[in-house]
C-alpha atoms as a PDB file:
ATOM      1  CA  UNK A   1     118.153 105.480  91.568  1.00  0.00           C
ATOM      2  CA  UNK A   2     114.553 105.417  91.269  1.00  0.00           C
ATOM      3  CA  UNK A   3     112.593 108.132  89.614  1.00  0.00           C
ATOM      4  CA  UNK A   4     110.686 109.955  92.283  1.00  0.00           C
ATOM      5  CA  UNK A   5     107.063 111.232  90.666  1.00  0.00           C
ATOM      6  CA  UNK A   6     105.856 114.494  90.772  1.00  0.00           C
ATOM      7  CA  UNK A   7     103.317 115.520  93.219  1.00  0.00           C
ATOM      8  CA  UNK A   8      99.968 115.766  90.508  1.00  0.00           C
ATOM      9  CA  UNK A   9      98.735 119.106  90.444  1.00  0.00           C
ATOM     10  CA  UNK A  10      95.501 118.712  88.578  1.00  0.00           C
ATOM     11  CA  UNK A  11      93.863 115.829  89.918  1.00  0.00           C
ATOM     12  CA  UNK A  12      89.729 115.385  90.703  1.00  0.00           C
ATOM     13  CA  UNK A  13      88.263 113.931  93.722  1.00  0.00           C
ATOM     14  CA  UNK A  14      86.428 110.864  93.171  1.00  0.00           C
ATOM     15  CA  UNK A  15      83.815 110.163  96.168  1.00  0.00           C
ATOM     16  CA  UNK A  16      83.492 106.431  97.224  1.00  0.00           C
ATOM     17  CA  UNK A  17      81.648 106.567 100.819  1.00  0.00           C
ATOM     18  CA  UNK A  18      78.824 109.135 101.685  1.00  0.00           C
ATOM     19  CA  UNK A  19      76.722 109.829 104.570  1.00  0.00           C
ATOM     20  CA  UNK A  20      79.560 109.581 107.068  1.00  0.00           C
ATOM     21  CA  UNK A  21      78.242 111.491 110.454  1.00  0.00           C
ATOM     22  CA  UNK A  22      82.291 113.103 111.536  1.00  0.00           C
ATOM     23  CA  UNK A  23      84.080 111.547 108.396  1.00  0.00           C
ATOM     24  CA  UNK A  24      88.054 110.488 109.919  1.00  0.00           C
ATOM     25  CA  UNK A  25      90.380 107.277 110.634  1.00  0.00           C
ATOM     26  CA  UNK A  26      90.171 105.568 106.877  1.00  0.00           C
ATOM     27  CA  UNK A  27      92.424 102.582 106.676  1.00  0.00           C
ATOM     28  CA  UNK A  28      92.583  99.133 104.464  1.00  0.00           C
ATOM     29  CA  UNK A  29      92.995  95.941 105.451  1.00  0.00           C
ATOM     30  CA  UNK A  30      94.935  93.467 103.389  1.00  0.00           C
ATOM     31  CA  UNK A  31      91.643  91.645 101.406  1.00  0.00           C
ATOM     32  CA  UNK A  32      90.875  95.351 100.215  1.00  0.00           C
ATOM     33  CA  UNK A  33      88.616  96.395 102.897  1.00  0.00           C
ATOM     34  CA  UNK A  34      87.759  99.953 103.486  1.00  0.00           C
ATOM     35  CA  UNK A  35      87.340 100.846 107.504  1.00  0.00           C
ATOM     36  CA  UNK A  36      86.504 104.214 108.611  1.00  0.00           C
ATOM     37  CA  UNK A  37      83.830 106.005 111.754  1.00  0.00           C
ATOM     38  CA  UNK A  38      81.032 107.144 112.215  1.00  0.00           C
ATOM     39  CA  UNK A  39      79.060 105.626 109.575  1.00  0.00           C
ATOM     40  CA  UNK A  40      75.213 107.080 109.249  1.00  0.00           C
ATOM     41  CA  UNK A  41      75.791 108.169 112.953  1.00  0.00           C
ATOM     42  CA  UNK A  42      78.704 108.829 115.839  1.00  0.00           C
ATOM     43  CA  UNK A  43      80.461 105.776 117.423  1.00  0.00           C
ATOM     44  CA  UNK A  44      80.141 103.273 114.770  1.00  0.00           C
ATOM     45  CA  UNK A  45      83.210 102.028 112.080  1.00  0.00           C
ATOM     46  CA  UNK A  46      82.082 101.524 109.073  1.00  0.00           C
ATOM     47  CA  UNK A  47      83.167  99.357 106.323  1.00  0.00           C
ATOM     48  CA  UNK A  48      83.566  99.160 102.274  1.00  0.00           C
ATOM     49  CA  UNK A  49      83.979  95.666 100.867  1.00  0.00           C
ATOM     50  CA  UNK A  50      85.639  95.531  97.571  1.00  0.00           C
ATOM     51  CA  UNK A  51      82.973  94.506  95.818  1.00  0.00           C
ATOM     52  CA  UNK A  52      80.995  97.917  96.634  1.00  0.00           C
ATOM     53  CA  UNK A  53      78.893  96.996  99.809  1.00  0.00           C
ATOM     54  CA  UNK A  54      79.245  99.717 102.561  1.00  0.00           C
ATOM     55  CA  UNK A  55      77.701  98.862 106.125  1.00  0.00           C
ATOM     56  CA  UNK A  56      78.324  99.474 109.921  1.00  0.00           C
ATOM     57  CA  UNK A  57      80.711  96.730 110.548  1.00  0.00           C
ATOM     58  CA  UNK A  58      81.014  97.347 114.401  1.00  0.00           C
ATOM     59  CA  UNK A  59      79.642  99.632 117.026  1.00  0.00           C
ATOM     60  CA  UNK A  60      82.751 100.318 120.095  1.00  0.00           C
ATOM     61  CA  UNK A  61      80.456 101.842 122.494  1.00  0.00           C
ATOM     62  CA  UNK A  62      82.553 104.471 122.569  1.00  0.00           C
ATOM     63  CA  UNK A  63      83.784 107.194 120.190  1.00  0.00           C
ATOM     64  CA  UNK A  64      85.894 105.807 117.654  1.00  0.00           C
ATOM     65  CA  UNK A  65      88.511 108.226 115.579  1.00  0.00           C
ATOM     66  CA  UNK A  66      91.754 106.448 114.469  1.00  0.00           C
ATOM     67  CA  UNK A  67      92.175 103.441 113.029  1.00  0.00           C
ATOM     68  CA  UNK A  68      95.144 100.995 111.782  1.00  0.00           C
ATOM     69  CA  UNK A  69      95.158  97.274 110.917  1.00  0.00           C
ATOM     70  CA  UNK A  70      97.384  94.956 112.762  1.00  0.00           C
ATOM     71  CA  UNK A  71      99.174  91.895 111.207  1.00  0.00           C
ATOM     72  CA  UNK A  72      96.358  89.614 112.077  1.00  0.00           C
ATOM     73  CA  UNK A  73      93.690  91.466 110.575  1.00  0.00           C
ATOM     74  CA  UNK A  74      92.422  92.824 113.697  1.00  0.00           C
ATOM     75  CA  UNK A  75      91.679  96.428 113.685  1.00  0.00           C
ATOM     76  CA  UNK A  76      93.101  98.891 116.280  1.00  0.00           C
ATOM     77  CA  UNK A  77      90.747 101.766 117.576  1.00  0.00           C
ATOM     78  CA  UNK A  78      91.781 105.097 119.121  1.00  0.00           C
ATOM     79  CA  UNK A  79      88.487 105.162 121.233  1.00  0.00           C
ATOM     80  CA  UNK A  80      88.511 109.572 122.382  1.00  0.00           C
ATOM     81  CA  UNK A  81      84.840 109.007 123.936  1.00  0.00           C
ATOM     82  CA  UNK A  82      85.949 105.499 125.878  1.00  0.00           C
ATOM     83  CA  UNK A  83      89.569 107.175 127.068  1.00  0.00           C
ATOM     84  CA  UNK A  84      91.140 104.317 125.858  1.00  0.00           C
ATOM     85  CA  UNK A  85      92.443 101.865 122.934  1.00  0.00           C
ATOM     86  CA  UNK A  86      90.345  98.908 121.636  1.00  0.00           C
ATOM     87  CA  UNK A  87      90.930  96.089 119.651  1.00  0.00           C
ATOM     88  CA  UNK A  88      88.185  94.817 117.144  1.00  0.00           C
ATOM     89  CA  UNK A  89      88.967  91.450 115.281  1.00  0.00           C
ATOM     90  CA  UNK A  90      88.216  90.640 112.147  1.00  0.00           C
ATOM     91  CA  UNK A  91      84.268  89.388 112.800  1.00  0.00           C
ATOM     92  CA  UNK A  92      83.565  93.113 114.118  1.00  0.00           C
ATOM     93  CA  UNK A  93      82.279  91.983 117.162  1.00  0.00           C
ATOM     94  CA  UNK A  94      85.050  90.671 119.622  1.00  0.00           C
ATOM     95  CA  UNK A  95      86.211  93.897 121.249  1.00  0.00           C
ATOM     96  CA  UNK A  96      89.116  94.022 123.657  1.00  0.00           C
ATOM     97  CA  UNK A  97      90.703  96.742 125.602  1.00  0.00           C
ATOM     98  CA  UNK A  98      94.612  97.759 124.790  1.00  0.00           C
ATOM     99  CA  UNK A  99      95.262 100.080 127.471  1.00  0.00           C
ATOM    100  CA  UNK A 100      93.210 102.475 129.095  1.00  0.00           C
ATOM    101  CA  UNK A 101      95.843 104.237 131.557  1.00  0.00           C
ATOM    102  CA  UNK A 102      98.996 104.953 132.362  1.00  0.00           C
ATOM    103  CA  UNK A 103     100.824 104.424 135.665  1.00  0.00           C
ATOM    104  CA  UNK A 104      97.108 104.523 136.722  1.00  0.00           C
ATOM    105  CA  UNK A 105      96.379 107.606 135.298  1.00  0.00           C
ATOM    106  CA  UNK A 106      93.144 107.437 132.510  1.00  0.00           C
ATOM    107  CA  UNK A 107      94.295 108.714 129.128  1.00  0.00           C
ATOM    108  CA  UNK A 108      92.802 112.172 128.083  1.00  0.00           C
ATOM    109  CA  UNK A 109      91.018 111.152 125.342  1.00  0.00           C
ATOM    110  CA  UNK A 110      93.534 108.940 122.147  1.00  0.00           C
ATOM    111  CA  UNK A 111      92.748 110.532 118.814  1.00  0.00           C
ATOM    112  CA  UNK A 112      95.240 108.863 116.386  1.00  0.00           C
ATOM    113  CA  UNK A 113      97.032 105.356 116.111  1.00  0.00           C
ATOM    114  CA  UNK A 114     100.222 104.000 113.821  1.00  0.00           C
ATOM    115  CA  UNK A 115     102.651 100.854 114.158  1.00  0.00           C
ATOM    116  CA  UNK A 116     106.226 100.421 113.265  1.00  0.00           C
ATOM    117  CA  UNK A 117     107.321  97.288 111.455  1.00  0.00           C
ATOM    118  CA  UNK A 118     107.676  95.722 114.551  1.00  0.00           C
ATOM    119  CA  UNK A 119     104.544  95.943 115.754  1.00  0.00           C
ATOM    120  CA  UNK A 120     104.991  98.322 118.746  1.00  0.00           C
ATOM    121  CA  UNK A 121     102.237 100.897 118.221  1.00  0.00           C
ATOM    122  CA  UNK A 122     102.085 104.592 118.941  1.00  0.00           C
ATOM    123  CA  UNK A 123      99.141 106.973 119.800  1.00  0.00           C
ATOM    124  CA  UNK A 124      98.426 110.438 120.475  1.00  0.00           C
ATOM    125  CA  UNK A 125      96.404 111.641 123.586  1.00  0.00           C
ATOM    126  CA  UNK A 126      95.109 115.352 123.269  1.00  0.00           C
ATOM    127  CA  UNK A 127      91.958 115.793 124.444  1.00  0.00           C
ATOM    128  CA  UNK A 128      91.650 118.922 126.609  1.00  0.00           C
ATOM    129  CA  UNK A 129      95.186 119.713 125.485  1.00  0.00           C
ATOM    130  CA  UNK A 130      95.736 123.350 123.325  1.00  0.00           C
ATOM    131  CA  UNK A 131      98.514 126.197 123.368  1.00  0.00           C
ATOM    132  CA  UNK A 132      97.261 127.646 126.501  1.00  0.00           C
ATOM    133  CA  UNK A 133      96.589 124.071 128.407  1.00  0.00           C
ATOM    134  CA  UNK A 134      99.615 122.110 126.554  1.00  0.00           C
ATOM    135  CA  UNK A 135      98.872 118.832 128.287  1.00  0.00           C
ATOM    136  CA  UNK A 136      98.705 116.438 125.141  1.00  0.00           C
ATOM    137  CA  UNK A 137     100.754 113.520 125.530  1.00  0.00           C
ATOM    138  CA  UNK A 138     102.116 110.587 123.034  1.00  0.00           C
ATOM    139  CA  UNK A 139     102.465 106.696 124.091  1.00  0.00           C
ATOM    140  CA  UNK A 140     103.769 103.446 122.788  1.00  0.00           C
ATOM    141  CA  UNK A 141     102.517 100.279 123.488  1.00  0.00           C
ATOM    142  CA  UNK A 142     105.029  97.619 123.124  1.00  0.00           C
ATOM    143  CA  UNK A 143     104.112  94.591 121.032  1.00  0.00           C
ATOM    144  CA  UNK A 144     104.481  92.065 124.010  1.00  0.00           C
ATOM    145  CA  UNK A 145     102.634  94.827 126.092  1.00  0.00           C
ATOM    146  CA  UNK A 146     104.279  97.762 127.945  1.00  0.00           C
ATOM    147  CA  UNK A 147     103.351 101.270 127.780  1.00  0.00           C
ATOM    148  CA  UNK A 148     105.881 103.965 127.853  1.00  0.00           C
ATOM    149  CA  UNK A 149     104.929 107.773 127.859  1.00  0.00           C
ATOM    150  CA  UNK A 150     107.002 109.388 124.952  1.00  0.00           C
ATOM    151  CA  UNK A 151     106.082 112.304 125.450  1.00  0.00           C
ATOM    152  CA  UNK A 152     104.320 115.123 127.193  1.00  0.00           C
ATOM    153  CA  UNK A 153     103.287 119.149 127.087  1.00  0.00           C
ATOM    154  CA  UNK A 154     102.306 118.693 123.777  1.00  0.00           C
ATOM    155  CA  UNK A 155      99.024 121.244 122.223  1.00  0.00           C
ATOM    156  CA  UNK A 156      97.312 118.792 120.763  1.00  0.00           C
ATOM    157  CA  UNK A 157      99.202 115.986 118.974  1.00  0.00           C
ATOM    158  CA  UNK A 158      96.714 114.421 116.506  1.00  0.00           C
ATOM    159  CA  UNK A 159      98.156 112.281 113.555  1.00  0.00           C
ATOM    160  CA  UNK A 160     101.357 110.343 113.580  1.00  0.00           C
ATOM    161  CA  UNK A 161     103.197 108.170 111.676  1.00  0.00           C
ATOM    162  CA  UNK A 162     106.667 106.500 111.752  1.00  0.00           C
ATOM    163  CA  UNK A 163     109.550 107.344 109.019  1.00  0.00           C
ATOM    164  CA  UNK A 164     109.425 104.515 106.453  1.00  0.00           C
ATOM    165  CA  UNK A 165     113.447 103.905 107.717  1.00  0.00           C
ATOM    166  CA  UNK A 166     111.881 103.169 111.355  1.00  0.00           C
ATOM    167  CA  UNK A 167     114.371 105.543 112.805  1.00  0.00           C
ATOM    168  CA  UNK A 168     111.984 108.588 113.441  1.00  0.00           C
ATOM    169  CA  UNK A 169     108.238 109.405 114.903  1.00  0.00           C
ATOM    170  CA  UNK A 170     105.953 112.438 113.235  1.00  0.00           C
ATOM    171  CA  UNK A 171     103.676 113.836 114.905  1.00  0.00           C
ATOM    172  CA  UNK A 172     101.283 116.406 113.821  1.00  0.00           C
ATOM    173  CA  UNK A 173     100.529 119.277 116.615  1.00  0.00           C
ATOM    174  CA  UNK A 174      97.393 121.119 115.650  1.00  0.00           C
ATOM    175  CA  UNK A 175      97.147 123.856 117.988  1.00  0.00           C
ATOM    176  CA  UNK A 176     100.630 125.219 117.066  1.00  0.00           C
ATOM    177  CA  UNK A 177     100.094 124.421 113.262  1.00  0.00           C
ATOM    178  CA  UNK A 178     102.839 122.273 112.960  1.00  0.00           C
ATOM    179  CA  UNK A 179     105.082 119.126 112.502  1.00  0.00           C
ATOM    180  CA  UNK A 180     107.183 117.582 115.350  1.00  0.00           C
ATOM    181  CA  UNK A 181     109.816 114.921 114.518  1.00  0.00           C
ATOM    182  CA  UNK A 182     111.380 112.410 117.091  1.00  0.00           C
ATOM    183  CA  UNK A 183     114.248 110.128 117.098  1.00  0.00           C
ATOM    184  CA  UNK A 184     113.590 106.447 118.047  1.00  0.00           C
ATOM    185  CA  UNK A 185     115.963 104.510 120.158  1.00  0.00           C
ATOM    186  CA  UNK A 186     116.497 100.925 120.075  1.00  0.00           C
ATOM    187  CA  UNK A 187     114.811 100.607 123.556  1.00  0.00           C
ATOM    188  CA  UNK A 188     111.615 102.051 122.971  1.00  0.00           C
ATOM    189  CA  UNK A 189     112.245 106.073 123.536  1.00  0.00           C
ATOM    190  CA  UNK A 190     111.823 109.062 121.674  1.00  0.00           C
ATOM    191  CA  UNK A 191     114.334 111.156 121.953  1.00  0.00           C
ATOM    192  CA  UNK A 192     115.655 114.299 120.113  1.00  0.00           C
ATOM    193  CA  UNK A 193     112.592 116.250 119.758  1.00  0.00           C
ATOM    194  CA  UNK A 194     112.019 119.451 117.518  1.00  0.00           C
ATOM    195  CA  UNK A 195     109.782 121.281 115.134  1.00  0.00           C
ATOM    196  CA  UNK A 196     110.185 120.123 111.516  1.00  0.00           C
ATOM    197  CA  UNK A 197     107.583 122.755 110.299  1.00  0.00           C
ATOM    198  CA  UNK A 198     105.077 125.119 111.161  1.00  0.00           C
ATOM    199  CA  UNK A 199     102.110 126.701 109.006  1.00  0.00           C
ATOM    200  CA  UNK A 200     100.814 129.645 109.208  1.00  0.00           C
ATOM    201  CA  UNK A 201      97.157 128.686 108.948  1.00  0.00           C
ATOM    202  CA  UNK A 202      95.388 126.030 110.833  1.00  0.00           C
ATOM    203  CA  UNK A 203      95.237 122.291 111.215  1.00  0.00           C
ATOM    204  CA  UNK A 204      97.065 119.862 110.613  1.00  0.00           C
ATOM    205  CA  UNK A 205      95.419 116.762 111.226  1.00  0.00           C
ATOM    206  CA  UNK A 206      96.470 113.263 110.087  1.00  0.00           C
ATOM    207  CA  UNK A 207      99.494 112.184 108.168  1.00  0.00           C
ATOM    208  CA  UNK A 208     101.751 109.375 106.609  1.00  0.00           C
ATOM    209  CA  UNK A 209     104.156 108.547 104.526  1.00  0.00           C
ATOM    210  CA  UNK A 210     104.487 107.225 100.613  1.00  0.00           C
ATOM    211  CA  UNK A 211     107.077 104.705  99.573  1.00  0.00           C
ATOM    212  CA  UNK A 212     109.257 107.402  98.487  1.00  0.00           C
ATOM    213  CA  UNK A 213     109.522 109.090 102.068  1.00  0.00           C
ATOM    214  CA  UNK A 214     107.294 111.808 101.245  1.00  0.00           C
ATOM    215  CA  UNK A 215     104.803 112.703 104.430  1.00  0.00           C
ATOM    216  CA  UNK A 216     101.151 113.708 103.164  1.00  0.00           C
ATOM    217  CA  UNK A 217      99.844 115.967 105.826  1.00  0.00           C
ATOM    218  CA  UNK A 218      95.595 116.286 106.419  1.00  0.00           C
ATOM    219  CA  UNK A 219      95.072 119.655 106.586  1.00  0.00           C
ATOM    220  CA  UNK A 220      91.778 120.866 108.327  1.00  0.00           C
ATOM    221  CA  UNK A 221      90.870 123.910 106.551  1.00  0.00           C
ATOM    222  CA  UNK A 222      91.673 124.844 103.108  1.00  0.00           C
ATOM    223  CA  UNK A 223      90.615 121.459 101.814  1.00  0.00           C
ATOM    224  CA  UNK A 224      93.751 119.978 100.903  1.00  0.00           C
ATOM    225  CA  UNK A 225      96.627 117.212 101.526  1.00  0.00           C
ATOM    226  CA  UNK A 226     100.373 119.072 101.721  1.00  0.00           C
ATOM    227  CA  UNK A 227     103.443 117.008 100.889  1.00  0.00           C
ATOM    228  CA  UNK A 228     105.928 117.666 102.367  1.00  0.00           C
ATOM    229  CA  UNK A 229     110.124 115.752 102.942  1.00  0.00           C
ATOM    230  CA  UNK A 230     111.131 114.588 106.418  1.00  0.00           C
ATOM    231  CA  UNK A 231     113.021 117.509 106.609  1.00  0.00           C
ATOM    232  CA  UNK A 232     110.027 119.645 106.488  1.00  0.00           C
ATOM    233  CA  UNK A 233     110.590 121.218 102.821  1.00  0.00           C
ATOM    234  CA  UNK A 234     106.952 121.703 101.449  1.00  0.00           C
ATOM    235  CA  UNK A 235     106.494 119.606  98.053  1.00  0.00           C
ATOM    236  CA  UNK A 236     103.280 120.425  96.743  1.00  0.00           C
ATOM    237  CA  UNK A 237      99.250 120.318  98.106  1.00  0.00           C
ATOM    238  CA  UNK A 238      96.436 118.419  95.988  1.00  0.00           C
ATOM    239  CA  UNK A 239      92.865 119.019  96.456  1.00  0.00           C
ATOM    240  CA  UNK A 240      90.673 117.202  98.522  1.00  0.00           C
ATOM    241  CA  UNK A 241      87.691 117.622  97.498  1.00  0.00           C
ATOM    242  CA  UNK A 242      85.933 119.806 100.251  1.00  0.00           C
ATOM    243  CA  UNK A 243      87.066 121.364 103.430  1.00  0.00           C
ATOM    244  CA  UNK A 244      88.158 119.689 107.078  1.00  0.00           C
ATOM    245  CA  UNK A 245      90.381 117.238 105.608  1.00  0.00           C
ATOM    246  CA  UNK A 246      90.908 114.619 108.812  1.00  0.00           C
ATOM    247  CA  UNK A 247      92.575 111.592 107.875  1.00  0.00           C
ATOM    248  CA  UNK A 248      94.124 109.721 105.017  1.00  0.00           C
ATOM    249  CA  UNK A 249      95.222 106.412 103.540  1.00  0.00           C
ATOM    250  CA  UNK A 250      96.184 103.876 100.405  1.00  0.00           C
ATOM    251  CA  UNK A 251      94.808 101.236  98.500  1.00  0.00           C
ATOM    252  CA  UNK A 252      97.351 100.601  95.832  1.00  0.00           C
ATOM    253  CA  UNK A 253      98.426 104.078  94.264  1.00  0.00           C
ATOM    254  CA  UNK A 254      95.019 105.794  95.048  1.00  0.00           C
ATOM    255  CA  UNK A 255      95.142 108.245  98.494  1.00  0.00           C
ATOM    256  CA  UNK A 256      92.034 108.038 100.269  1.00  0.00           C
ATOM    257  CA  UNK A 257      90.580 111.093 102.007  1.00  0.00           C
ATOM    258  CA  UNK A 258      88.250 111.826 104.560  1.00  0.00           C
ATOM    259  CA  UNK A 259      86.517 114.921 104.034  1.00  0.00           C
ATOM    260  CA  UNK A 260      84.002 115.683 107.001  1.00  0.00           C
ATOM    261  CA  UNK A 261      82.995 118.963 105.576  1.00  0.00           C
ATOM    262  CA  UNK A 262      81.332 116.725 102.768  1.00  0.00           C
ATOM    263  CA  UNK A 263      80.787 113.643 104.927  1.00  0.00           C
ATOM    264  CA  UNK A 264      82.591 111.212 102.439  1.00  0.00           C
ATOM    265  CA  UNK A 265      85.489 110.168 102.202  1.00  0.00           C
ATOM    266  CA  UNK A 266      87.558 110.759  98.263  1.00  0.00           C
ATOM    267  CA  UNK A 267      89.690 108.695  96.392  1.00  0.00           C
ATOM    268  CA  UNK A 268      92.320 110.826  94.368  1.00  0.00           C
ATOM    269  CA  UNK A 269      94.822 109.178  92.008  1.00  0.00           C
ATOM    270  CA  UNK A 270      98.272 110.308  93.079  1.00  0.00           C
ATOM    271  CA  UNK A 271     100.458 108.077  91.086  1.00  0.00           C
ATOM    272  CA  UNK A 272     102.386 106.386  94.099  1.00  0.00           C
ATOM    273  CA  UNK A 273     102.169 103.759  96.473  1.00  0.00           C
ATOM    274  CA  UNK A 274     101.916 104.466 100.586  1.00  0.00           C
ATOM    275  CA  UNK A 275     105.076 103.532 102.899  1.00  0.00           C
ATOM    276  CA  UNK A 276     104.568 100.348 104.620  1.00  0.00           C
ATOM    277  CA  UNK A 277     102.488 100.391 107.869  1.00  0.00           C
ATOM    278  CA  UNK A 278     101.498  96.625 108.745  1.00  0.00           C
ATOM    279  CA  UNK A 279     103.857  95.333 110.966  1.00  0.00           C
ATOM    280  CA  UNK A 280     105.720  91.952 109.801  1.00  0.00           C
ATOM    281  CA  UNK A 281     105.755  88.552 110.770  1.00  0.00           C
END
């Protein structure tokens, strides 16, 4: 069996990327690339090359949040401002449009994006949506193209990721404080739904797993990343580096943080590699 690594307790916050307007949706591509919003001002994605050079790499027109990169390279875009999901390819300037309804309906506003293996990909839809108006609602686009409404009266579901096993979908509920777990079904449902924890403080905000199963969970205020099992059992926190903690990602076995109370995004050292996420040939 293989030796599962402690969660590091004393580790320091390395900045790599300042001056980020709303600091959220960090994700690499497979060259190295760092891609993240709102770079020097709202509505842009940004981008780190590996060799140190940090630019706007494409403006959406709309109001970018998260991001995940697709098999090709291509970049996919939860677009809040724009009510809709965009697809930027590699060159940063051919944009096309996902989906930007359902059953004719405009989305409220996506916030965050993942894929399974397979390439079907999943977003959350909160806008508007808290305890007292739970409207929030959570698609999946099908990788040949269908959308299917997983689920609905949701207070804001924000991050989400699927279990590195494929057989469940996390989502992270910020108005109630806490984590929802779904089952996945062969054809394309999400079934089984229930509350796999709840904080007592607020937000939770995005999340995924590492390659041992673990789910690292943004947390808004407080300024740190909690661990915790699929089951919910919490693991350990690390510090951040400053508070409203939005989003998070890996390069290798570094965790990258945004941080949009510091308007940067930190690189902390955690000792293990991230689960997975680009879908497969």
């Amino acid at each position: 069996m293989t030796d599962i690594p402690p969660i590091p307790t004393d580790l320091q916050p390395y900045p790599v990327v300042a001056d980020i307007d709303f600091a959220e949706g960090p994700i690499f591509d497979q060259q190295g690339n760092l891609y993240f919003v709102n770079y020097l001002r709202n509505g842009t994605i940004g981008r780190k090359t590996p060799a140190g050079t940090v630019s706007v790499w494409c403006e959406t027109g709309g109001q970018a949040n998260g991001l995940k990169v697709d098999k090709d390279g291509s970049v996919v875009v939860a677009d809040y401002g724009g009510k809709r999901i965009l697809r930027v390819q590699p060159n940063g300037t051919d944009i096309e449009g996902v989906t930007d309804s359902y059953e004719g309906e405009p989305y409220l506003g996506p916030n965050d994006v993942c894929f399974d293996l397979a390439g079907n990909l999943y977003f959350s839809d909160p806008t508007g949506s808290s305890n007292e108006n739970p409207i929030g609602r959570v698609y999946r686009v099908a990788r040949e193209g269908g959308v299917t409404r997983l689920a609905d009266g949701m207070a804001f579901p924000n991050g989400l990721a699927v279990s590195p096993d494929q057989s469940k979908l996390y989502v992270a509920e910020s108005s109630p404080n806490r984590l929802i777990a779904f089952d996945l079904t062969a054809d394309g449902r999400a079934t089984n739904k229930r509350v796999v924890r709840e904080w007592p403080d607020p937000t939770l905000d995005g999340i995924m797993f590492d390659e041992y199963g673990r789910l690292w969970v943004a947390r808004w205020t407080g300024g740190t990343v909690d661990v915790v099992s699929e089951t919910g059992e919490l693991l350990g926190s690390v510090n951040a580096g400053g508070d409203k903690v939005t989003n998070l990602c890996w390069w290798e076995t570094s965790l990258y943080v945004t941080v949009a109370g510091q308007h940067s995004i930190h690189r902390l050292e955690v000792g293990c590699h991230g689960a997975e996420i680009v879908p497969r040939d």
